[in-house]
C-alpha atoms as a PDB file:
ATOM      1  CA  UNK A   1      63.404  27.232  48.258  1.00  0.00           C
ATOM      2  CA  UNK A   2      63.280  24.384  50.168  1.00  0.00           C
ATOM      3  CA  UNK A   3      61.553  25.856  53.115  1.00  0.00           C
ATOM      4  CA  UNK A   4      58.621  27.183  50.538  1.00  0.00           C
ATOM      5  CA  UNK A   5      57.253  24.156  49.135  1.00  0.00           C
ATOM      6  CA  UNK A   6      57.445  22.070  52.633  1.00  0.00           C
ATOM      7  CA  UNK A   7      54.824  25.449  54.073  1.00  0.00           C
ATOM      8  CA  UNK A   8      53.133  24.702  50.593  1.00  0.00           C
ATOM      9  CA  UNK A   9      52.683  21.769  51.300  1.00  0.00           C
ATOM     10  CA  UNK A  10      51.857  21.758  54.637  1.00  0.00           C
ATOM     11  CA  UNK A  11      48.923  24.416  53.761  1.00  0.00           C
ATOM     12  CA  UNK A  12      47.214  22.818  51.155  1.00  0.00           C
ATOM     13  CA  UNK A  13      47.265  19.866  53.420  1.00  0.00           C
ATOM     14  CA  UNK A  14      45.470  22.387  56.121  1.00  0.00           C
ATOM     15  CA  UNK A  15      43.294  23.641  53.418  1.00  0.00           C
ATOM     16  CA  UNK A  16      42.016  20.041  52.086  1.00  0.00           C
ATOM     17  CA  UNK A  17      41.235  19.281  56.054  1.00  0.00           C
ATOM     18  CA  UNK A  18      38.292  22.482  55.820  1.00  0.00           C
ATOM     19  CA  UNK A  19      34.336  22.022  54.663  1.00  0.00           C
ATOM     20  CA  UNK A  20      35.397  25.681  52.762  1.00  0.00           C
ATOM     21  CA  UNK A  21      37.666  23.705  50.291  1.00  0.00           C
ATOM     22  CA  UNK A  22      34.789  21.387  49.127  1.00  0.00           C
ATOM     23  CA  UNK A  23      32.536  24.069  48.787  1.00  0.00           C
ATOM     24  CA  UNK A  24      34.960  25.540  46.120  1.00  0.00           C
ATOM     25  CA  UNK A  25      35.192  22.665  44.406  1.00  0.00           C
ATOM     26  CA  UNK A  26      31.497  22.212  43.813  1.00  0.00           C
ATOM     27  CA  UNK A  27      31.501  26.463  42.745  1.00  0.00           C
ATOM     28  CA  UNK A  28      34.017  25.364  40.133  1.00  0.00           C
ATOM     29  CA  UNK A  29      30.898  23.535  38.751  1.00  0.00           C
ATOM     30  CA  UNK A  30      28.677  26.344  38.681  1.00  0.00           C
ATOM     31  CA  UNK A  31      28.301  26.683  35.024  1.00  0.00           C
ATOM     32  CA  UNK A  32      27.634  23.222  34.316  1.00  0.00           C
ATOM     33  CA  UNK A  33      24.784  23.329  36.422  1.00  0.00           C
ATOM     34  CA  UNK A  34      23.216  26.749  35.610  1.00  0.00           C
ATOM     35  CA  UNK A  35      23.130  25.271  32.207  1.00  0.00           C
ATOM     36  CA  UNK A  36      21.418  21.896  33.373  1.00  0.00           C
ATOM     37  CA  UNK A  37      19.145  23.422  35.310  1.00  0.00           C
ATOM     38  CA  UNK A  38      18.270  26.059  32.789  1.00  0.00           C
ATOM     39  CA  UNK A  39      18.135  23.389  30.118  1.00  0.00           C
ATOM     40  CA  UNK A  40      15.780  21.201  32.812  1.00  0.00           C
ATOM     41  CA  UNK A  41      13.382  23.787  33.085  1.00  0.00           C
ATOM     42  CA  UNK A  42      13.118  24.184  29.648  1.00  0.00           C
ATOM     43  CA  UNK A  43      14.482  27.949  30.324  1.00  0.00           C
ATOM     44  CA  UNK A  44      16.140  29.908  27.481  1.00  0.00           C
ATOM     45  CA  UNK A  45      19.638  30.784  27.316  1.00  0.00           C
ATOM     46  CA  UNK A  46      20.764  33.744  25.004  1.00  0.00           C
ATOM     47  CA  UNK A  47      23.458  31.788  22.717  1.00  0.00           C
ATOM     48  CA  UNK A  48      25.644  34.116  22.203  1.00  0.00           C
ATOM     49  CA  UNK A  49      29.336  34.728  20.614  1.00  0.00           C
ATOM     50  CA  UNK A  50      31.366  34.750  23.778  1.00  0.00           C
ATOM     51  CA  UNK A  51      28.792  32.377  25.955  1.00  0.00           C
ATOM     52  CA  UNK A  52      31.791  30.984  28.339  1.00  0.00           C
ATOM     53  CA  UNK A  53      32.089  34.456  29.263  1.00  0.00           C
ATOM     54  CA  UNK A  54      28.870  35.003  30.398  1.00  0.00           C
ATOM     55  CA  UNK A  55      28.821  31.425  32.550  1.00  0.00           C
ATOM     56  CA  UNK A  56      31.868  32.539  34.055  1.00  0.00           C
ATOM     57  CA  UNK A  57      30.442  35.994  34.987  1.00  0.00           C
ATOM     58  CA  UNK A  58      32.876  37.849  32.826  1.00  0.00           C
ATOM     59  CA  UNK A  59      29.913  39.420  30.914  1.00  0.00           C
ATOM     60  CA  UNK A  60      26.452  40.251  32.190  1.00  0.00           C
ATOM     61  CA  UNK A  61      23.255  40.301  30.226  1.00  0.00           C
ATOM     62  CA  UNK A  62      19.257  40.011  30.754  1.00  0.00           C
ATOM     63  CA  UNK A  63      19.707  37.018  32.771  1.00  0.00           C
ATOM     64  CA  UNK A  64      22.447  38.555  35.068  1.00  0.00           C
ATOM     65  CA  UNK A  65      19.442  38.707  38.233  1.00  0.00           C
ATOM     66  CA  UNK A  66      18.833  34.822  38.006  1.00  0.00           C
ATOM     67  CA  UNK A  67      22.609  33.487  36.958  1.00  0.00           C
ATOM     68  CA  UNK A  68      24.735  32.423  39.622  1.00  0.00           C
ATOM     69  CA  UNK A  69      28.974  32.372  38.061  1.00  0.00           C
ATOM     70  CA  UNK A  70      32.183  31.516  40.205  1.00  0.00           C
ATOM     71  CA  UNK A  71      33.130  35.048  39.927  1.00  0.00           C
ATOM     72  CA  UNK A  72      29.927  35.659  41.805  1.00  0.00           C
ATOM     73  CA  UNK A  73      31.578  34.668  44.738  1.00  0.00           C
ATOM     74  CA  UNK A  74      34.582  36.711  43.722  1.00  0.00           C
ATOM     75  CA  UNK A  75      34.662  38.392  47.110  1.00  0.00           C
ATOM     76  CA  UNK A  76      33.354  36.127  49.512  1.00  0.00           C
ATOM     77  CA  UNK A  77      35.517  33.390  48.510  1.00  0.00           C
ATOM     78  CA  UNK A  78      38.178  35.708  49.320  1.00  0.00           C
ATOM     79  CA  UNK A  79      37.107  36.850  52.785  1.00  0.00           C
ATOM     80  CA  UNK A  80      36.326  33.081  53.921  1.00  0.00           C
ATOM     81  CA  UNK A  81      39.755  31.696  52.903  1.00  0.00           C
ATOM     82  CA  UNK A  82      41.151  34.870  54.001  1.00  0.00           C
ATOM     83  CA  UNK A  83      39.954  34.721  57.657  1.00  0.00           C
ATOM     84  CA  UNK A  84      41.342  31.365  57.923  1.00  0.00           C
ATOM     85  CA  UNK A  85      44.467  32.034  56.899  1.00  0.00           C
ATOM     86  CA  UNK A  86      46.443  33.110  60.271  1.00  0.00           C
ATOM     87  CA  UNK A  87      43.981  33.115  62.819  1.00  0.00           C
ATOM     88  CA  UNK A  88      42.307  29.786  63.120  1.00  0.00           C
ATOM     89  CA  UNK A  89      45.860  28.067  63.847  1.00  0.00           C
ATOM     90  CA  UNK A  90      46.224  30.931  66.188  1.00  0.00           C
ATOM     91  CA  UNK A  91      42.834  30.311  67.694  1.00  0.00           C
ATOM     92  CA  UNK A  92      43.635  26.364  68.145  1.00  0.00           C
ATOM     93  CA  UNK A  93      47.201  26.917  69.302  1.00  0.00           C
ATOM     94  CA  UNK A  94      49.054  24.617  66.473  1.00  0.00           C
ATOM     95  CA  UNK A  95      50.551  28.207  65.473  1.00  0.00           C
ATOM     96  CA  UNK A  96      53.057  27.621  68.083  1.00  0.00           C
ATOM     97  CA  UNK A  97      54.016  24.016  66.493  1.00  0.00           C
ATOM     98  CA  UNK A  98      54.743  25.917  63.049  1.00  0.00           C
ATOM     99  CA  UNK A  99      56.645  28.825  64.622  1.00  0.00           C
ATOM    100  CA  UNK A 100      58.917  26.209  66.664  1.00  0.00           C
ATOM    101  CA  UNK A 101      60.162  25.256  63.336  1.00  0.00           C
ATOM    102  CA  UNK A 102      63.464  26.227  61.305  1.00  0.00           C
ATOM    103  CA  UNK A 103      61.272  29.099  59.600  1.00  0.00           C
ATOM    104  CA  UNK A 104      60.827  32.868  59.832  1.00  0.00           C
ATOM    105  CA  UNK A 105      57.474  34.078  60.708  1.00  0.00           C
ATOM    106  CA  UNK A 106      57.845  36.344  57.602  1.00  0.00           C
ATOM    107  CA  UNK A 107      58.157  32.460  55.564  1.00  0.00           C
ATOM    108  CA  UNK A 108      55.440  31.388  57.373  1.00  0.00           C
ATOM    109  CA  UNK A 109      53.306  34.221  56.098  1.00  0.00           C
ATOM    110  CA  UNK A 110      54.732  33.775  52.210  1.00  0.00           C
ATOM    111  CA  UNK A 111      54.433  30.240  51.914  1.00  0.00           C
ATOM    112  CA  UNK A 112      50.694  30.415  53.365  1.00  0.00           C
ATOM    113  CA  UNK A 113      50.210  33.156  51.137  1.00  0.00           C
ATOM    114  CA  UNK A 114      51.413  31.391  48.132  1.00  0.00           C
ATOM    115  CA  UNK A 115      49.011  28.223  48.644  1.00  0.00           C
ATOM    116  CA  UNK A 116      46.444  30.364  48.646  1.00  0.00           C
ATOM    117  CA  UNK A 117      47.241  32.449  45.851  1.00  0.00           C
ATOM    118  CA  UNK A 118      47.669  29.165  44.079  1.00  0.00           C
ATOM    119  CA  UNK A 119      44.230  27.355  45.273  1.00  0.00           C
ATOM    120  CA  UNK A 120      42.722  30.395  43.783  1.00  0.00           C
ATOM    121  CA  UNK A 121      44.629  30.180  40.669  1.00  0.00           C
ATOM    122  CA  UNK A 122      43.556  26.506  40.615  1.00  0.00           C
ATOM    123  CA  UNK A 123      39.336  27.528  40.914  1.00  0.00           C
ATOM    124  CA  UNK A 124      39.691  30.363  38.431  1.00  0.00           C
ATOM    125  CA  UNK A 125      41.292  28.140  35.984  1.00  0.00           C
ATOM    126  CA  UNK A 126      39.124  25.309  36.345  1.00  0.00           C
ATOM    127  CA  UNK A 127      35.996  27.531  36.461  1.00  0.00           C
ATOM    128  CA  UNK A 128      36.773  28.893  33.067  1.00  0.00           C
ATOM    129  CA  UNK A 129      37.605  25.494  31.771  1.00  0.00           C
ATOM    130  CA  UNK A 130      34.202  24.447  32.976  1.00  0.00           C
ATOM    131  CA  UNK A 131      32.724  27.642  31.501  1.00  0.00           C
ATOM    132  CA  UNK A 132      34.122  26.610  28.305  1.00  0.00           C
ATOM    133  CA  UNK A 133      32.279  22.869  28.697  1.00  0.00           C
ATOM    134  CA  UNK A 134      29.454  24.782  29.263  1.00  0.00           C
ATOM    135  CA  UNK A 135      28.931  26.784  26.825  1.00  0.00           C
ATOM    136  CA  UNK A 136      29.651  24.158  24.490  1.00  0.00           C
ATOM    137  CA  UNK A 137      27.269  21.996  25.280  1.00  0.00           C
ATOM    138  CA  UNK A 138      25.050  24.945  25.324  1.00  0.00           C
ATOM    139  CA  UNK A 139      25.433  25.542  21.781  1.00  0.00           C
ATOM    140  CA  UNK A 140      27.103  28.985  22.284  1.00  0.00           C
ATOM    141  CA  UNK A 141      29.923  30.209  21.242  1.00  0.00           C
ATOM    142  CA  UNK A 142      34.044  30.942  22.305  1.00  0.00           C
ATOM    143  CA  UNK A 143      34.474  34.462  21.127  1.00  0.00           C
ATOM    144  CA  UNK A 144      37.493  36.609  22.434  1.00  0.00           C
ATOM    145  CA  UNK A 145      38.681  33.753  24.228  1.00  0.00           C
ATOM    146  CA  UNK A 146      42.250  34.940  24.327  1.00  0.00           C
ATOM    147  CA  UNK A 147      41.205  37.054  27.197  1.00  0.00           C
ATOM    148  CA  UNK A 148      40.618  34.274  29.427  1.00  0.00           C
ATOM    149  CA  UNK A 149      44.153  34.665  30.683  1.00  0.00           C
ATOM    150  CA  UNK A 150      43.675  38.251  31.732  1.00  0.00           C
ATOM    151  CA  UNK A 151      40.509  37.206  33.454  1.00  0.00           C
ATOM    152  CA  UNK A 152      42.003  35.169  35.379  1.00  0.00           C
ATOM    153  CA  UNK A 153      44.763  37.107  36.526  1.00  0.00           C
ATOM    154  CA  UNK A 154      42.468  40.257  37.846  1.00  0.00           C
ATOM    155  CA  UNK A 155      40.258  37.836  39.209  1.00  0.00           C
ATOM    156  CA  UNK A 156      43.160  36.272  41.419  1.00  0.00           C
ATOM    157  CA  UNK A 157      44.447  39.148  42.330  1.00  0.00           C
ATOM    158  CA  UNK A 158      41.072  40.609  43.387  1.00  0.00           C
ATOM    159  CA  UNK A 159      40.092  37.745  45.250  1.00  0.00           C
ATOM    160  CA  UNK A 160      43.725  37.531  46.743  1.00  0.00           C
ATOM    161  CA  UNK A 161      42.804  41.320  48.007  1.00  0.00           C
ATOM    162  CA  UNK A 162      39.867  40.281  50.092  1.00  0.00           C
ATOM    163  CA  UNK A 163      41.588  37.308  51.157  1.00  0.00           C
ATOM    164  CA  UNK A 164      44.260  39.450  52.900  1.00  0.00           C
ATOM    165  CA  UNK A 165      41.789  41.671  54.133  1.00  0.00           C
ATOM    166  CA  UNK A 166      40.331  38.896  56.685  1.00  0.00           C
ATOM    167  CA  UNK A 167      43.694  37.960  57.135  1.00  0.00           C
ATOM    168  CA  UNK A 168      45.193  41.251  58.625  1.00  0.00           C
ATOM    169  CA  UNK A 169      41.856  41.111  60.798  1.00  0.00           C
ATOM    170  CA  UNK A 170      42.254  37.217  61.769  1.00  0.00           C
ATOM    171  CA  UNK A 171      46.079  37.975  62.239  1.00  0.00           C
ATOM    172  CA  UNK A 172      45.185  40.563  65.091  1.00  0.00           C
ATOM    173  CA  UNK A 173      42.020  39.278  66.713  1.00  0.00           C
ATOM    174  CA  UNK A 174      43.266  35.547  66.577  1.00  0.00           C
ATOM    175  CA  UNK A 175      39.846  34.294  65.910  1.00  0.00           C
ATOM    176  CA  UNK A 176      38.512  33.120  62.778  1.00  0.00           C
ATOM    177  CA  UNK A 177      34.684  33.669  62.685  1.00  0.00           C
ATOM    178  CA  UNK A 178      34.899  37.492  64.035  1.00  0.00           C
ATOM    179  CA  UNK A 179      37.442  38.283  61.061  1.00  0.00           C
ATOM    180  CA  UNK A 180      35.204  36.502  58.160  1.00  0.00           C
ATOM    181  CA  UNK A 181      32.185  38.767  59.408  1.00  0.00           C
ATOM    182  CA  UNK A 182      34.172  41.805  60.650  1.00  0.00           C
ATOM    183  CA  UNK A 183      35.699  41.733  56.642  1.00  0.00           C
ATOM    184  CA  UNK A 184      31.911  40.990  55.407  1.00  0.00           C
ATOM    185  CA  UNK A 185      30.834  44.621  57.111  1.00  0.00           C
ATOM    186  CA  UNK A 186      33.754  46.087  56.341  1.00  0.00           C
ATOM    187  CA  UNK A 187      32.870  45.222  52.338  1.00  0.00           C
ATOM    188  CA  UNK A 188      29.546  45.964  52.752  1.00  0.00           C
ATOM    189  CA  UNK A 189      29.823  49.364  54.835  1.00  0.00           C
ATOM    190  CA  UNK A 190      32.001  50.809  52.078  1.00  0.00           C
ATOM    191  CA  UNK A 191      29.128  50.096  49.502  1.00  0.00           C
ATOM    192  CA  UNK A 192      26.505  51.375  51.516  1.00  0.00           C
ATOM    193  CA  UNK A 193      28.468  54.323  51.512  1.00  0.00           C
ATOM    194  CA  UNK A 194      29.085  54.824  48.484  1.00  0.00           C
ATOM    195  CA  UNK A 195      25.136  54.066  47.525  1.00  0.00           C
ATOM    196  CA  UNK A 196      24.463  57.107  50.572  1.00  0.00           C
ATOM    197  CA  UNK A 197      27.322  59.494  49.160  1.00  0.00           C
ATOM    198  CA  UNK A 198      25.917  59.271  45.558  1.00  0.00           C
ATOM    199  CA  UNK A 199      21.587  59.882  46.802  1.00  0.00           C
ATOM    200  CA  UNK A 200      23.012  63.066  48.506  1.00  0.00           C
ATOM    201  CA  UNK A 201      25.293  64.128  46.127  1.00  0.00           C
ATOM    202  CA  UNK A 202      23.431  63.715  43.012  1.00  0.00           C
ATOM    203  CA  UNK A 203      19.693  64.568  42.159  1.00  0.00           C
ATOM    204  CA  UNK A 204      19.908  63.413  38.334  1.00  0.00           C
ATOM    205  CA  UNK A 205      18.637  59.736  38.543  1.00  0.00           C
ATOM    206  CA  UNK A 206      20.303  58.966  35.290  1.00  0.00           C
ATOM    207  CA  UNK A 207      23.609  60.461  36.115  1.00  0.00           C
ATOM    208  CA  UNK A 208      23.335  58.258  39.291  1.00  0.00           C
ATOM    209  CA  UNK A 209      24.933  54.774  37.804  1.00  0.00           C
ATOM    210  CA  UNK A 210      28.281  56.974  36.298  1.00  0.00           C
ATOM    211  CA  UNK A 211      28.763  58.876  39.941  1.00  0.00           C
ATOM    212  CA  UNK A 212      28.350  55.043  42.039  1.00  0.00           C
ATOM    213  CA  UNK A 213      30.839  53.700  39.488  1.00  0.00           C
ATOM    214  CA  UNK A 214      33.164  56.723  39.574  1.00  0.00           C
ATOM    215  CA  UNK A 215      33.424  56.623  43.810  1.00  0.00           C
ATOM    216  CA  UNK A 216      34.034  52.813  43.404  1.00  0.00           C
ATOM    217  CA  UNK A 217      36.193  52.564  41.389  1.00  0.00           C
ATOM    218  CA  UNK A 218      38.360  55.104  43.767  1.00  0.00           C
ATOM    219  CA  UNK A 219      37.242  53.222  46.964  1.00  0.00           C
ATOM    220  CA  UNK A 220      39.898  50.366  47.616  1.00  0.00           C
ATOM    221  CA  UNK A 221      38.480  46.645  47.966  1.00  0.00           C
ATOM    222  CA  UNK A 222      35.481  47.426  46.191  1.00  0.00           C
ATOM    223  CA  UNK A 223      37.490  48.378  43.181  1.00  0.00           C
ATOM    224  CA  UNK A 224      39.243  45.575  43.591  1.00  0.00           C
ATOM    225  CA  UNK A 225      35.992  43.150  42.551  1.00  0.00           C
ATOM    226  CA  UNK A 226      35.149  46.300  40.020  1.00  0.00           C
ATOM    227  CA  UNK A 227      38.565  45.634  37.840  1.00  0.00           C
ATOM    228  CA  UNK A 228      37.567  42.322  36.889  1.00  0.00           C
ATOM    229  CA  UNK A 229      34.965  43.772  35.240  1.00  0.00           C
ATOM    230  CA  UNK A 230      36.479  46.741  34.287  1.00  0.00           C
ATOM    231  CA  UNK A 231      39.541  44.787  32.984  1.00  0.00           C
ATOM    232  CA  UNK A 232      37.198  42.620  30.537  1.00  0.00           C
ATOM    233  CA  UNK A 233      34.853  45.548  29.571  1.00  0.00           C
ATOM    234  CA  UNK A 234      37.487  47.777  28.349  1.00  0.00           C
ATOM    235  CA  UNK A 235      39.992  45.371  26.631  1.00  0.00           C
ATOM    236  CA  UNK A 236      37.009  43.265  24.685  1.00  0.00           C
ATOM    237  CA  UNK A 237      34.254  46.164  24.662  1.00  0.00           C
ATOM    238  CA  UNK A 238      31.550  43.569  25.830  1.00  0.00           C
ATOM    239  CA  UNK A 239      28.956  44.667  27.894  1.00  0.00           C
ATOM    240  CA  UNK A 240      29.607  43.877  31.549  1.00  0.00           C
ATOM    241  CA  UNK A 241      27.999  44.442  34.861  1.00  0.00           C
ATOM    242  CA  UNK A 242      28.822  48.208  34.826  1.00  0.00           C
ATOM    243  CA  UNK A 243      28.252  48.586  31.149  1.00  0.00           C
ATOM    244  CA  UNK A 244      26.330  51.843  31.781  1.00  0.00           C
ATOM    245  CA  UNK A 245      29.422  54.016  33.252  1.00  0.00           C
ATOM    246  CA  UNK A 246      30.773  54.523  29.488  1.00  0.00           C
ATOM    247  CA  UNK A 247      33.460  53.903  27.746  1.00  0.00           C
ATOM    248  CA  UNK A 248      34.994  57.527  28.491  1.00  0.00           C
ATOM    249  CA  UNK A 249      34.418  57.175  32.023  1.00  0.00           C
ATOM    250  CA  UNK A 250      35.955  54.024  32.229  1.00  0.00           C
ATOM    251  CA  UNK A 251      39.502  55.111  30.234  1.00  0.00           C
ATOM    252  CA  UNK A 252      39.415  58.391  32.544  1.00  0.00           C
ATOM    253  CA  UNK A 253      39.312  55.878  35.955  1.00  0.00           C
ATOM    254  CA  UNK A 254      40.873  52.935  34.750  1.00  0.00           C
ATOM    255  CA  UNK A 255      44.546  53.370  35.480  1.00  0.00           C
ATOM    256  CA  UNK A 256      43.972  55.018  39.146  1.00  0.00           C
ATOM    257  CA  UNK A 257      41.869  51.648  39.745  1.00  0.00           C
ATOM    258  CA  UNK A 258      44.383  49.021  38.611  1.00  0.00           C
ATOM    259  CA  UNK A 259      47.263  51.125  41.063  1.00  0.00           C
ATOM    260  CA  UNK A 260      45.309  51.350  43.392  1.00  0.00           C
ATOM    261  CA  UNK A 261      44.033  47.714  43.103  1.00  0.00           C
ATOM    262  CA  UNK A 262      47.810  46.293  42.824  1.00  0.00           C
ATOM    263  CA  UNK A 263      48.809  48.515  45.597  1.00  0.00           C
ATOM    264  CA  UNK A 264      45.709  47.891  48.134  1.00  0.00           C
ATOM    265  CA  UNK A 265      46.634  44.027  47.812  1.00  0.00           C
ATOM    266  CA  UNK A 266      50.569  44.884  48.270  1.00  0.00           C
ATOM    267  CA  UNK A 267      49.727  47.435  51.459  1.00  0.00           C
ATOM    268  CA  UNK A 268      46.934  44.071  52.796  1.00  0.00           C
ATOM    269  CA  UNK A 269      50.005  41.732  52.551  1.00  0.00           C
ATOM    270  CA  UNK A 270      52.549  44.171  54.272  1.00  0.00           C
ATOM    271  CA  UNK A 271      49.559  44.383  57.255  1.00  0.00           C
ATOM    272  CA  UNK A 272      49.330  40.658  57.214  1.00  0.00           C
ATOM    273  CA  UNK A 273      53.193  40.049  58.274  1.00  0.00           C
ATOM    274  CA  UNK A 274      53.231  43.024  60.204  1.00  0.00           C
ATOM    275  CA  UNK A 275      49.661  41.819  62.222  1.00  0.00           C
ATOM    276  CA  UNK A 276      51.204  38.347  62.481  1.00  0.00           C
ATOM    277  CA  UNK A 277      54.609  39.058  63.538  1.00  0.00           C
ATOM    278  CA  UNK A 278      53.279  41.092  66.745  1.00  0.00           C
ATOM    279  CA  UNK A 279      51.342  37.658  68.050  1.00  0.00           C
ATOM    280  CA  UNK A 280      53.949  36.002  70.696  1.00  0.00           C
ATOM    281  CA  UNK A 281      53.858  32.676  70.168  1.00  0.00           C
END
């Protein structure tokens, strides 16, 4: 596995090189300084049981409009990191100086994969550990804790989804910019959508919120960001960002959305090789 940790290596040292990589160091932050700048402005902050939680934006609550969390950015760390991935190397030509060595394009691909996976592994952890600080110093509490883990995997592996998204994109256009924004519409199209699809379809305003969250949760990508949530909400039975579908709702949808989660990111990384593979280099 020699060949694994030398492309590890060599991305991460890629990856430290890019303004992106600062900028998700300073989100890892994020709940330090929502609580200094709430505390600052002498604004209130609802102390309660499972506060880390809520800086981490695991759980949602009356402040959810004015609270910015790292897994705000769920998505859109995703896409830009994603983008990057294959096609800025191929846009600057150094892809050729990688292929020319003693490595299969289908290494390449796993060991760029990999750093990534484990850069966002990295910013979930340290977000929640900073959540933790947080919410400490905050005076609020640590409660169901023990889920942290599981947070952190669906979170990954959501954000991992997006990321290979802009990467199938970047992979066949071989520019960087046009696959971040082409995988930005892309996310966004499918919610308009959805939004469009449920006005038509359903003339009870109250029934509204259960038939968005129903088609999203069967829409891959966004159902990817929606498991997080959906993850948290029905293992702790805190009140999250979609706490209005119900709890029957979300039991009846929950195992098509985690398949079809696992296998949108599994189908995104057999697109990404396959994409990359056709460049001649």
């Amino acid at each position: 596995m020699t060949w694994l940790k030398a492309l590890v290596d060599y991305e991460f040292a890629r990856l430290r090189r890019k303004k992106s990589f600062y900028i998700l160091v300073l989100l890892t932050l994020l709940p330090i300084v929502m609580v200094g700048v709430a505390k600052a402005m002498g604004a209130g902050i609802e102390y309660q049981d499972d506060l880390w939680a809520f800086l981490l934006g695991a759980k949602v609550n009356i402040y959810a409009g004015v609270l910015i969390t790292p897994l705000s950015f769920l998505w859109i760390i995703g896409v830009l990191f994603g983008g990057d991935l294959l096609a800025s190397e191929v846009e600057d030509g150094s892809i050729g100086l990688l292929a020319s060595k003693p490595v299969s394009r289908l290494q390449i691909v796993v060991g760029k994969v990999v750093a990534l996976l484990a850069l966002f592994v990295v910013y979930y952890a340290a977000s929640t550990a900073f959540s933790i600080v947080a919410a400490r110093a905050a005076g609020g509490g640590l409660d169901n804790l023990e889920y942290a883990p599981l947070i952190l995997l669906v979170a990954v592996v959501s954000t991992l989804g997006f990321a290979m998204l802009a990467a199938c994109i970047g992979a066949y256009l071989g520019k960087t910019m046009p696959a971040i924004l082409l995988s930005i519409a892309v996310y966004i199209s499918t919610g308009i959508l959805i939004s469009v699809a449920s006005f038509m379809s359903v003339k009870d305003p109250e029934a509204m919120v259960n038939y968005i969250a129903k088609a999203s949760m069967l829409v891959p990508l966004t159902s990817l960001e929606s498991w997080t949530y959906f993850t948290y909400a029905r293992l702790t039975g805190s009140a999250t960002l979609f706490a209005d579908i119900g709890a029957e709702l979300l039991d009846k949808y929950y195992p098509y959305t985690t398949l079809e989660s696992l296998a949108t990111v599994a189908v995104l990384l057999l697109a990404a090789y396959k994409a990359y593979s056709s460049k001649d280099f």
